[in-house]
Protein backbone atom coordinates (compact mmCIF):
# COMPACT_ATOMS: atom_id res chain seq x y z
CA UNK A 1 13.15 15.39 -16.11
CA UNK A 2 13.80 14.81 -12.26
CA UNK A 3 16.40 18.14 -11.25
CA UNK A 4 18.51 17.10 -8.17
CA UNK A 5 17.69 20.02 -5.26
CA UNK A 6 18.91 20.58 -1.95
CA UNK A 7 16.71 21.33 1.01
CA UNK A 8 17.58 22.70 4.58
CA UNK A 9 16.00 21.96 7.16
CA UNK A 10 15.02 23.92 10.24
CA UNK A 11 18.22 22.57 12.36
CA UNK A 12 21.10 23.21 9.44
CA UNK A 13 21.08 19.41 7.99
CA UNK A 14 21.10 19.79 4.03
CA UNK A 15 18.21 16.81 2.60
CA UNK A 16 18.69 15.88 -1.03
CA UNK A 17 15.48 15.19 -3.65
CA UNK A 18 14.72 15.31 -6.88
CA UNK A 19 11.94 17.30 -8.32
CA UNK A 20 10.03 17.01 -11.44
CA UNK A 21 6.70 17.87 -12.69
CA UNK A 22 4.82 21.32 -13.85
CA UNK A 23 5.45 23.83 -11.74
CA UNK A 24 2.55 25.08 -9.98
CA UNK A 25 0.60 21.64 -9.74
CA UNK A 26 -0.83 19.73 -6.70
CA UNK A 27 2.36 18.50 -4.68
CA UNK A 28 3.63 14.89 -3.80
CA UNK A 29 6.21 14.25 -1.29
CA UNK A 30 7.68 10.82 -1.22
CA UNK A 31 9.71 9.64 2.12
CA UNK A 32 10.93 6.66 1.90
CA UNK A 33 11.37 3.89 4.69
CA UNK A 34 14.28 3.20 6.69
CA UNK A 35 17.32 2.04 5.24
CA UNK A 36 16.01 2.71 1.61
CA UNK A 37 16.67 6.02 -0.21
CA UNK A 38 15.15 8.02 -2.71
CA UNK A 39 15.87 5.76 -5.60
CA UNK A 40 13.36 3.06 -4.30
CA UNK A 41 10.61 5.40 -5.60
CA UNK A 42 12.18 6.08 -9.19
CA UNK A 43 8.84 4.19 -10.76
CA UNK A 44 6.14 5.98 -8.57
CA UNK A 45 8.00 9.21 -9.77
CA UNK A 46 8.09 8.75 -13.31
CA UNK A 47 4.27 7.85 -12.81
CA UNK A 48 3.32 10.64 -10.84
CA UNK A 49 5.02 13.01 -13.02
CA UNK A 50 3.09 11.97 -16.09
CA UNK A 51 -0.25 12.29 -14.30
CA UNK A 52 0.38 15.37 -13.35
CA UNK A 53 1.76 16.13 -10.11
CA UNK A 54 4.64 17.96 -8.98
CA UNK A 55 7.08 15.44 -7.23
CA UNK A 56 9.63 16.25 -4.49
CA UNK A 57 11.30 12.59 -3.92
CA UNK A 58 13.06 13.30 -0.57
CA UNK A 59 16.68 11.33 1.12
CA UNK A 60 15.69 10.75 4.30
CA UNK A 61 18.05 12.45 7.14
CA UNK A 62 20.79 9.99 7.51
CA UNK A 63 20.37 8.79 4.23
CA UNK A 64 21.71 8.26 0.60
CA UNK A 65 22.69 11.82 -0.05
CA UNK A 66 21.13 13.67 2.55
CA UNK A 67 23.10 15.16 5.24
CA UNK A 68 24.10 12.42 8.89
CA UNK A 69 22.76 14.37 12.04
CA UNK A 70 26.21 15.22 14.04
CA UNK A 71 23.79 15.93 17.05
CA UNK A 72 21.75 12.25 16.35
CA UNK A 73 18.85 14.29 15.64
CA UNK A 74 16.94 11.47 13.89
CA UNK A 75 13.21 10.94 16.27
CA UNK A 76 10.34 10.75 14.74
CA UNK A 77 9.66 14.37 15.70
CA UNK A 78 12.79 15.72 13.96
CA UNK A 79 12.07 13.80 10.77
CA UNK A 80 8.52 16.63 10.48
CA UNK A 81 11.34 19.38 10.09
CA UNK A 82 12.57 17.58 7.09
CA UNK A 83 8.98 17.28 5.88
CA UNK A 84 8.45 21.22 6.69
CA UNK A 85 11.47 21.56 4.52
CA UNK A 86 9.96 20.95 1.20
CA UNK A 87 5.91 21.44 2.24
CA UNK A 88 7.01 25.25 3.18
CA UNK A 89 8.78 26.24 -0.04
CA UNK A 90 5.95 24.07 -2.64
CA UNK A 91 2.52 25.48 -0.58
CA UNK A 92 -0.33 24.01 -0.94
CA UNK A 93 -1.84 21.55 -2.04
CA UNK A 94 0.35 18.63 -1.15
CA UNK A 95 -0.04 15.06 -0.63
CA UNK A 96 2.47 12.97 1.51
CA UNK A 97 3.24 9.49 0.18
CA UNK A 98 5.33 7.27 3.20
CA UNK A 99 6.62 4.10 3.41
CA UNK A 100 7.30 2.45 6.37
CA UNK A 101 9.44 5.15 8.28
CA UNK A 102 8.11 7.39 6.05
CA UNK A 103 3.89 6.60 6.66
CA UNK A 104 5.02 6.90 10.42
CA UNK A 105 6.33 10.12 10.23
CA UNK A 106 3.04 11.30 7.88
CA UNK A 107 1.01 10.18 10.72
CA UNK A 108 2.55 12.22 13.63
CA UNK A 109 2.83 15.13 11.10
CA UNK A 110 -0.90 15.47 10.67
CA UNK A 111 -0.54 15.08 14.63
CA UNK A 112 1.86 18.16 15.20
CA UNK A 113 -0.52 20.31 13.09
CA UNK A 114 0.56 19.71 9.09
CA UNK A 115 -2.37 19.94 6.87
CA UNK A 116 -2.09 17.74 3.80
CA UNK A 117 -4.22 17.42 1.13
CA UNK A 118 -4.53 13.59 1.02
CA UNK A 119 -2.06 10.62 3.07
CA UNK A 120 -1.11 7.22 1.47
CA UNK A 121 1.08 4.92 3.89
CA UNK A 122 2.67 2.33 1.91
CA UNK A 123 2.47 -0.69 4.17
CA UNK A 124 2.41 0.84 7.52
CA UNK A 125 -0.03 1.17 10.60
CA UNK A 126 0.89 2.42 13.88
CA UNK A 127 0.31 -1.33 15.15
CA UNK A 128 2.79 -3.00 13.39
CA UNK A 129 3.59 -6.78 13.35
CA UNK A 130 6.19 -7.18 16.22
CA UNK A 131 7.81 -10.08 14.17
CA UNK A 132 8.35 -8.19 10.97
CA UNK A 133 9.31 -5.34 12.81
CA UNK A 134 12.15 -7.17 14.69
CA UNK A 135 13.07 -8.55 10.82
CA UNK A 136 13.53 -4.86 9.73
CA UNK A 137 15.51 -3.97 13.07
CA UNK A 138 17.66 -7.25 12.91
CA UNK A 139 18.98 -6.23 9.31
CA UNK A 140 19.66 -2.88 9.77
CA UNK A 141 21.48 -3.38 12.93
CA UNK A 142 23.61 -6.44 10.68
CA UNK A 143 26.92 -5.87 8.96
CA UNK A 144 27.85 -2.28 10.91
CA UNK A 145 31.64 -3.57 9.68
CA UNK A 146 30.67 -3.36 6.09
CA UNK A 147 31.20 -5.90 3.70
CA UNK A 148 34.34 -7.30 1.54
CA UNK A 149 32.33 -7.17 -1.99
CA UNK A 150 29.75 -5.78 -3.37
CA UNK A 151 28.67 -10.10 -4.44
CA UNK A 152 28.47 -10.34 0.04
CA UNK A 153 26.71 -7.76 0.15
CA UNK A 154 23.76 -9.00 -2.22
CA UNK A 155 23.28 -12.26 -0.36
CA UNK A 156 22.89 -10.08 3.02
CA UNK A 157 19.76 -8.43 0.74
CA UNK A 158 18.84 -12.36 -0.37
CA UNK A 159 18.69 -13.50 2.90
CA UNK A 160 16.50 -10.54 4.24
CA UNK A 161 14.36 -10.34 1.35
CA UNK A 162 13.96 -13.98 0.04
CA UNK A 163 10.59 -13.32 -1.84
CA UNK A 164 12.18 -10.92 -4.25
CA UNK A 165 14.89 -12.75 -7.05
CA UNK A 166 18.42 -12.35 -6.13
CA UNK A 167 19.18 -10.24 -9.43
CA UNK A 168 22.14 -11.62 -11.75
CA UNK A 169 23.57 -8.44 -11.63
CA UNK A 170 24.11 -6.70 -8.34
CA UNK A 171 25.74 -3.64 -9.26
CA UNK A 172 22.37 -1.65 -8.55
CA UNK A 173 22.59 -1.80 -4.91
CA UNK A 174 25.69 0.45 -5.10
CA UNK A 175 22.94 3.20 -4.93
CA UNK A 176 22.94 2.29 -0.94
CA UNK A 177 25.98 1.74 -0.60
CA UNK A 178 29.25 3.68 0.67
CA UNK A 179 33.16 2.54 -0.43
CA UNK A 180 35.25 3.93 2.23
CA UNK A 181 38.61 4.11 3.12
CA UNK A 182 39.50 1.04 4.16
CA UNK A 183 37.99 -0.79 1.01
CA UNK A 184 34.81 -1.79 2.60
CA UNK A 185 31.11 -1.18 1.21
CA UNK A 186 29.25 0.23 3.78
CA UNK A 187 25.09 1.17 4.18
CA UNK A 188 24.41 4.57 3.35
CA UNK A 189 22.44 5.11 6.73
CA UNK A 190 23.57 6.30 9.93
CA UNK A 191 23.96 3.36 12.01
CA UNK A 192 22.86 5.37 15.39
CA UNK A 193 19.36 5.88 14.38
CA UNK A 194 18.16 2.92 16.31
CA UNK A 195 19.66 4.46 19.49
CA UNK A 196 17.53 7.91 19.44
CA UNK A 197 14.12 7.11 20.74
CA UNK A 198 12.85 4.79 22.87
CA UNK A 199 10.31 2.17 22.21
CA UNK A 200 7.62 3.79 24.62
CA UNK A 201 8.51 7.01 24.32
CA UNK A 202 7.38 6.21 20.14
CA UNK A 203 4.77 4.62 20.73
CA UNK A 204 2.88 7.21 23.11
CA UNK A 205 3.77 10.17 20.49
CA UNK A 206 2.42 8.00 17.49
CA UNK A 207 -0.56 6.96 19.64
CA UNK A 208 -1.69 10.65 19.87
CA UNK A 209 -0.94 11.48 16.68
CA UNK A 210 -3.08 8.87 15.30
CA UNK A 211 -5.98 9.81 17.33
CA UNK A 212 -5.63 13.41 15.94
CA UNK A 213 -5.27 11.86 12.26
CA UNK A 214 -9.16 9.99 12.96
CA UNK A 215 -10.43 13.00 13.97
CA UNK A 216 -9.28 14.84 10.68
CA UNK A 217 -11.64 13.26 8.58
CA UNK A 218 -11.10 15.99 6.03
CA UNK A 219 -7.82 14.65 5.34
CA UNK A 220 -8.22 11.90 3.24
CA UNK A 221 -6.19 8.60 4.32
CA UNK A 222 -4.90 5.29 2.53
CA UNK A 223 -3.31 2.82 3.48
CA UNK A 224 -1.54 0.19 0.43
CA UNK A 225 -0.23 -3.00 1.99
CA UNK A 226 2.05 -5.68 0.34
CA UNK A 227 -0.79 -8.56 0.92
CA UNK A 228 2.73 -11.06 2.07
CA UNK A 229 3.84 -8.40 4.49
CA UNK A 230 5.00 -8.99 7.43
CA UNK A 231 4.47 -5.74 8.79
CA UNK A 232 0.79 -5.13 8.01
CA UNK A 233 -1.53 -7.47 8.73
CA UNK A 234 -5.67 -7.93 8.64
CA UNK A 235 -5.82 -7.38 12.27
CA UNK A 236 -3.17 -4.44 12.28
CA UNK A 237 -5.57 -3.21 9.61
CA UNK A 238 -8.58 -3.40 11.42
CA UNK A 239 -7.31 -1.63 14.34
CA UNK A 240 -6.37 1.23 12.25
CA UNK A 241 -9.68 1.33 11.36
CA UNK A 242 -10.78 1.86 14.83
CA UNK A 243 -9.16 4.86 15.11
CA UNK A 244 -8.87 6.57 11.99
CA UNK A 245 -12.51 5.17 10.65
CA UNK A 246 -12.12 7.19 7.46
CA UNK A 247 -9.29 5.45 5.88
CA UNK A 248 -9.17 3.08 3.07
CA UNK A 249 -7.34 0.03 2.25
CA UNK A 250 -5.96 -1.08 -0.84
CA UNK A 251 -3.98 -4.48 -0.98
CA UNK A 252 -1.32 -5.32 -3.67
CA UNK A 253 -1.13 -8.71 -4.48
CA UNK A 254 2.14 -10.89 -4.76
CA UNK A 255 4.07 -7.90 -2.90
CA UNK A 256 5.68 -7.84 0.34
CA UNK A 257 7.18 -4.95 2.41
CA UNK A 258 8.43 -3.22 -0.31
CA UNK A 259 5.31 -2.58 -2.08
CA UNK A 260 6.59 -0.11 -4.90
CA UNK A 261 9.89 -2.41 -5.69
CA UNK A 262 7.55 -5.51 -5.76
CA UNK A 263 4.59 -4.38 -7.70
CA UNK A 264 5.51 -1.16 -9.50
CA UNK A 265 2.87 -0.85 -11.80
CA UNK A 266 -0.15 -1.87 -9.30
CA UNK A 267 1.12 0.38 -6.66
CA UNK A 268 1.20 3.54 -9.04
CA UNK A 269 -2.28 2.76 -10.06
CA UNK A 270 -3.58 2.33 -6.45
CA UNK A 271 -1.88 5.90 -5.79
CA UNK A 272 -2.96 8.02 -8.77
CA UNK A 273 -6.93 6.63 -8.43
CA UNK A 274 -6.70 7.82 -4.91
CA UNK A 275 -4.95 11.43 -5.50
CA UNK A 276 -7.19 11.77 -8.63
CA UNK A 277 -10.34 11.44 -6.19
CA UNK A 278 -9.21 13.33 -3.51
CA UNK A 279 -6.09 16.09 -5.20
CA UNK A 280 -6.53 15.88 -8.79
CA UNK A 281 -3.83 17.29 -10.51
């Protein structure tokens, strides 16, 4: 049974997980991408969990239930405080599991010094596919004046994510979703995120990180890609390759971005073969 905990991190913001799992055994963190929260990982938990591991499935900072950053503290470099957070109580061993914004911020951990045990991204590279990327940005920048019904709401997911069935009943997305005040349904994320850092500035802290990460070939490295994402690709792949020559690639068929929602069952496999290699629990 997954117990709701709270987590502080280094600069006062309270993060919200669950945790399951024997105490005591090899640690997974999950971190989510951006503009999902914990919930997208519910499947890989419940997986983990019975292989094993010790789970800590983490709200991002500015989302679902974890605490908004009053001071916009949301770079990439502010996220590994959140990851400190959790790695710092649980010890060693530990495993970090990231998708999207999640992978990215696994990367430039290993770069400021973290020592994991074993890093899957879930379809992310540090050169992403500028066209998917845009998609991403282009959503989550959409709707900032909420929407009239939860129904409006749904076809904004439709239209975004037209590979996946529209589901019959909506009522599920109300996990990422808000009902304020004024009888709107809002995101759950902080819509300032996208103002923090800027594109350069990213890109030359990821770029050293990831040539730290290829020289760590101790620290085991996978990357699972959605084979229709937009966001991974073969060349994107490849030049991952270059620099972190020790990682290995697993694709998941008939998935797309959102590898784990797509493809539950394949993912978890992909994941637990790879940890029981290289962290067995």
């Amino acid at each position: 049974m997954a117990i709701r905990t709270e987590f502080e991190s280094s600069d006062g913001l309270t993060l919200v997980g669950d945790v399951g799992g024997p105490e005591g055994a090899p640690l997974v963190l999950l971190m989510h991408g951006g503009g999902q929260t914990r919930h997208s990982w519910s499947g890989a938990m419940k997986a983990l969990v019975a292989a094993g591991y010790q789970v800590v499935n983490l709200d991002a900072r500015g989302h679902g239930e974890s605490d908004w950053s009053s001071a916009k503290a949301y770079s990439i470099h502010d996220r590994i405080k959140d990851v400190h957070a959790v790695t710092d109580r649980f010890g060693k061993p530990f495993a970090l599991v990231g998708a999207s914004m999640g992978g990215l911020t696994s990367i430039h951990a290993v770069g400021q010094g973290l020592e994991p045990s074993a890093v899957i991204l879930v379809d992310i590279v540090p050169d992403m596919e500028p066209a998917g990327v845009s998609r991403i940005v282009n959503f989550m920048n959409a709707n900032h004046d909420g929407f009239a019904s939860l129904e409006a709401a749904a076809d904004a997911v439709a239209a975004y994510y037209p590979e996946r069935p529209r589901p019959k009943d909506p009522s599920g997305l109300m996990k990422n979703l808000r009902l304020r005040e004024d009888g709107r349904l809002y995101w759950h994320w902080d819509p300032v995120m996208f103002d923090i850092e800027s594109p350069a500035q990213f890109r030359g802290q990821l770029a050293h990180s990831t040539e730290k990460l290829g020289k760590r070939s101790d620290i085991p490295v996978l990357v699972v890609r959605g084979k229709l994402s937009d966001i991974v690709s073969d060349n994107s792949i490849a030049s991952f390759r270059e620099k972190v020559p020790h990682v290995e690639a697993v694709d998941v068929r008939e998935a797309g971005h959102m590898v784990a929602g797509d493809k539950n069952d394949a993912f978890n496999a992909a994941v637990i073969e790879f940890l029981t290699r290289n962290m067995p629990a």
